[in-house]
Protein backbone atom coordinates (compact mmCIF):
# COMPACT_ATOMS: atom_id res chain seq x y z
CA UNK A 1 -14.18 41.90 58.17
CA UNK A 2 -10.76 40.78 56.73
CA UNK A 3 -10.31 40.15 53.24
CA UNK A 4 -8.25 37.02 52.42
CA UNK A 5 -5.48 37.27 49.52
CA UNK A 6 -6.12 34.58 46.85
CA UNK A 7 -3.70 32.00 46.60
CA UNK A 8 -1.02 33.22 44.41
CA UNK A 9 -1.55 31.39 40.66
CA UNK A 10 2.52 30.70 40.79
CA UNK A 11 1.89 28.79 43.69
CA UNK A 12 -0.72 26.68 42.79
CA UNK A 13 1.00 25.57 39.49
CA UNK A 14 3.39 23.22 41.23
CA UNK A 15 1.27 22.05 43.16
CA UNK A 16 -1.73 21.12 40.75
CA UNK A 17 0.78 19.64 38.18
CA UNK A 18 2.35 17.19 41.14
CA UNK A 19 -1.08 16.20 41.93
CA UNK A 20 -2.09 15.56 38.61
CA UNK A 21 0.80 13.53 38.06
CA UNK A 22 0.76 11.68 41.20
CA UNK A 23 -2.78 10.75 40.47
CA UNK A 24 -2.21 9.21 37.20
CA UNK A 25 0.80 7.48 38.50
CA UNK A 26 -1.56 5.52 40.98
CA UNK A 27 -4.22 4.85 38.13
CA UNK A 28 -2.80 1.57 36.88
CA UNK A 29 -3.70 -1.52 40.02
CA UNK A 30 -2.62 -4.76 38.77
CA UNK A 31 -0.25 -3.35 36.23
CA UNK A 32 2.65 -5.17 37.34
CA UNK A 33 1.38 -8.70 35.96
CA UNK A 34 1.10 -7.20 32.12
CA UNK A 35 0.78 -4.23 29.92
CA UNK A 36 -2.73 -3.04 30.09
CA UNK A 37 -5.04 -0.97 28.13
CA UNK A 38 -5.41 1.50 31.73
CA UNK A 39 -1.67 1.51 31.77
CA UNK A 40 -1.38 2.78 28.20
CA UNK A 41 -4.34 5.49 29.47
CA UNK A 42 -2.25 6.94 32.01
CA UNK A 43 0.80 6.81 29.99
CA UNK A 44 -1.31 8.72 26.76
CA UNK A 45 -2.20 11.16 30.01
CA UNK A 46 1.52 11.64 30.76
CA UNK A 47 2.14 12.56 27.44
CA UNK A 48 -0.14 14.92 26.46
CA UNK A 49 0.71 16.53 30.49
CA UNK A 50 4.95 16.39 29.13
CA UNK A 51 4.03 18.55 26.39
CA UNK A 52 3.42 21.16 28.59
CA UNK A 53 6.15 21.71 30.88
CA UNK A 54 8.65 21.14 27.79
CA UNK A 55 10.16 24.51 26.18
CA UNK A 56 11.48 23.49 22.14
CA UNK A 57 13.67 26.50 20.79
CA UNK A 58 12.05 28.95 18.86
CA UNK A 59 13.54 26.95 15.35
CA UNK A 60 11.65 24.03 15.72
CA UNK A 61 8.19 25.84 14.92
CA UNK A 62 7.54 27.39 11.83
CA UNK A 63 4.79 29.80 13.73
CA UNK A 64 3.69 30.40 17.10
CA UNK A 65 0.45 28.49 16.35
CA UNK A 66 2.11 25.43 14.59
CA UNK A 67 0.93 22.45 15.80
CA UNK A 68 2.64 20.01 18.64
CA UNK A 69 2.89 16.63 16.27
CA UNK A 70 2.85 13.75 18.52
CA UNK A 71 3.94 10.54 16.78
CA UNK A 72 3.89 7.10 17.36
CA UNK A 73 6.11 5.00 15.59
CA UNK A 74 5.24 1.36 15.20
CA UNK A 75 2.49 -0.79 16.49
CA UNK A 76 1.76 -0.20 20.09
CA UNK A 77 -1.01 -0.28 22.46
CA UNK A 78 -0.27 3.04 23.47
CA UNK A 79 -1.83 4.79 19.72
CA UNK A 80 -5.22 4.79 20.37
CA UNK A 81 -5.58 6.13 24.01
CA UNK A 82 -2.86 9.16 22.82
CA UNK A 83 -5.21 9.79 19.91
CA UNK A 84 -7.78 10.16 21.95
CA UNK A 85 -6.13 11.81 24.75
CA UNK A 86 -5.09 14.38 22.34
CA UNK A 87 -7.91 15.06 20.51
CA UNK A 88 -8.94 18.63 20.58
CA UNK A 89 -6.27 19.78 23.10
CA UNK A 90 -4.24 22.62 22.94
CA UNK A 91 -0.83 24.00 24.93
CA UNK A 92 -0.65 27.50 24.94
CA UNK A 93 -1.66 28.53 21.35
CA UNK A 94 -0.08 25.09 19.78
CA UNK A 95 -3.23 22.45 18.84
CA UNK A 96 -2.00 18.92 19.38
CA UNK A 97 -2.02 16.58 16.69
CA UNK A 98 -1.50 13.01 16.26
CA UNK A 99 0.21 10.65 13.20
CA UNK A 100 1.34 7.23 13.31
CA UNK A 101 4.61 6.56 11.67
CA UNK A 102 5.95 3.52 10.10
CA UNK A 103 9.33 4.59 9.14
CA UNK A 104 11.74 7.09 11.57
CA UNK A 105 12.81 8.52 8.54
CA UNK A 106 9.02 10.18 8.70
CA UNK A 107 9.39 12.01 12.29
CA UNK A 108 10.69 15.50 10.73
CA UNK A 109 7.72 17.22 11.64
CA UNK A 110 7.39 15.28 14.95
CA UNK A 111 7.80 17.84 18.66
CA UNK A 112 7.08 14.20 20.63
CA UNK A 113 7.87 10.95 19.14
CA UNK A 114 7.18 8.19 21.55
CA UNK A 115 8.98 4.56 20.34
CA UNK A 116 7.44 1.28 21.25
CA UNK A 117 8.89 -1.84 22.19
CA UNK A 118 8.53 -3.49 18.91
CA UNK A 119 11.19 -1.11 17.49
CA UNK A 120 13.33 -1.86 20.33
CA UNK A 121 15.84 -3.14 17.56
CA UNK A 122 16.12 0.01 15.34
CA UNK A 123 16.24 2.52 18.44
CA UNK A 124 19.70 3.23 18.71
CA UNK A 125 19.06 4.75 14.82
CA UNK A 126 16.28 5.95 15.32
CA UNK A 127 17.45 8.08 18.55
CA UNK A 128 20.29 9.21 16.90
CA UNK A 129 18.19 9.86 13.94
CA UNK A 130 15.96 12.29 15.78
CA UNK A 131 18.75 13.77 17.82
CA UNK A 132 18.85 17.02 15.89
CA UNK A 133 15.35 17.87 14.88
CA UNK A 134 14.34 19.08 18.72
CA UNK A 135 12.49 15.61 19.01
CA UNK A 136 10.99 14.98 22.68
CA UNK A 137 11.91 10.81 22.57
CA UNK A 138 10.00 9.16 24.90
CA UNK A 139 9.68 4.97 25.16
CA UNK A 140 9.52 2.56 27.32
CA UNK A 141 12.57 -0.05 26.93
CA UNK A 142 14.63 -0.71 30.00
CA UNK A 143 17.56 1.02 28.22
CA UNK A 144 15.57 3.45 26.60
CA UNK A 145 17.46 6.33 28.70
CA UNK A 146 20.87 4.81 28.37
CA UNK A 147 20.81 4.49 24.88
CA UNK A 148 19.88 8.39 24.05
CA UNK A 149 15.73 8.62 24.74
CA UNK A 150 15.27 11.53 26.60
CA UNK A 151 11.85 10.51 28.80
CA UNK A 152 11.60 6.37 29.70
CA UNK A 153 7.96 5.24 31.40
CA UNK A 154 8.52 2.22 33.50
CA UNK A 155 6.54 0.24 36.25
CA UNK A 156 7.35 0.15 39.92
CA UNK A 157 4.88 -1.42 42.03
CA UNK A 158 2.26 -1.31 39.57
CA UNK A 159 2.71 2.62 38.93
CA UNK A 160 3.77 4.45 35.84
CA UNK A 161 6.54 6.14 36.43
CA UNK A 162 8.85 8.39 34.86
CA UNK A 163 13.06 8.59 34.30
CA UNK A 164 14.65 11.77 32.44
CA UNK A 165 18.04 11.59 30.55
CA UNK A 166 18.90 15.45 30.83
CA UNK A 167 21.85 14.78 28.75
CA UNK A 168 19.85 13.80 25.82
CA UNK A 169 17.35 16.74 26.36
CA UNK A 170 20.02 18.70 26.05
CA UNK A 171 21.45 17.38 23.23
CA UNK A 172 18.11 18.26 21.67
CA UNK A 173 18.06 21.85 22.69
CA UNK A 174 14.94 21.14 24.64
CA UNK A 175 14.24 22.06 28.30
CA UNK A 176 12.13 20.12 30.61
CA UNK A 177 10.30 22.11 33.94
CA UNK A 178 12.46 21.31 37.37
CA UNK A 179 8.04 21.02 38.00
CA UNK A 180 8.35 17.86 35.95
CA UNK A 181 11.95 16.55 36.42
CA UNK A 182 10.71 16.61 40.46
CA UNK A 183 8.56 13.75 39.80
CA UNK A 184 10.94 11.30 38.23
CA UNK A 185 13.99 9.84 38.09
CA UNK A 186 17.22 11.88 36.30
CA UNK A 187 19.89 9.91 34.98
CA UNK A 188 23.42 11.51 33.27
CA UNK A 189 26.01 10.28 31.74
CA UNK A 190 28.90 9.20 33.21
CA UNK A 191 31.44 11.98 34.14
CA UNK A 192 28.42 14.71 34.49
């Protein structure tokens, strides 16, 4: 009788993280005519899933167990499903919290600080605000990337999607998973 290897755990990692991603890429039909409360879902889902193929350097945690702060700034549709989606989670030995910010000058303590399109007009600050303080940016603005965010959701063809700016992660000392950066689109700045 022959004895069948399992599959091989680094294997299946890739290919269980595409397929999670892929599926809550296609879980937003009928997105393209408006923002929806499902396409705020999937993008709370994306989140929460960014968090853990993201490595911060070892100075932006106090303690090995310090919490991931996810933060919201502004009114959006997308702070209630990421409350949710985060509630009770936990990436490697790091809980997830949530807090909703009204200020920038309050995102100190923030690992993932995602900016709305009602602060569209402050972002540029706010970005380079952030910029220091190992802060995973993530919006959804058309130029969120080109001005400095580091991970931009948009739609195409009724999908979530995702665009990277490595530049910007960089600039952040953070590094994102080739895993992740395989599903979306990278953009540099000019000259790199």
């Amino acid at each position: 009788m022959a004895v069948l290897n399992p599959v091989p755990e680094a294997w299946l990692v890739p290919v269980l993280v595409r397929g999670i991603l892929v599926l809550l890429g296609t879980m937003v039909p009928g997105a393209a005519q408006g923002q929806t409360a499902d396409e705020y879902q999937v993008k709370a889902a994306y989140m929460y899933n960014l968090a853990k193929f993201v490595d911060w350097p070892s100075d932006a945690f106090e303690s090995p167990s310090q919490p991931i702060a996810f933060c919201v700034l502004g009114q959006t549709p997308l702070s209630r499903p990421l409350e949710d989606a985060l509630a009770g989670k936990v990436v490697g030995q790091r809980p997830l919290v949530f807090h909703q910010l009204s200020d920038s000058n309050q995102a100190g303590g923030c690992r993932v600080l995602f900016i709305g399109l009602a602060d569209k007009i402050r972002l540029r600050q706010t970005l380079d605000q952030v910029k220091s303080l190992h802060v995973l940016t993530v919006g959804e603005a058309a130029d969120f990337t080109g001005e400095g965010g580091i991970v931009r959701f948009f739609l195409d063809e009724g999908r979530v999607r995702l665009e990277f700016n490595l530049d910007a992660a960089d600039d952040a000392k953070l590094r994102v998973s080739s895993k992740l950066l395989s599903l979306g689109k990278i953009v540099r700045r000019v000259g790199r």
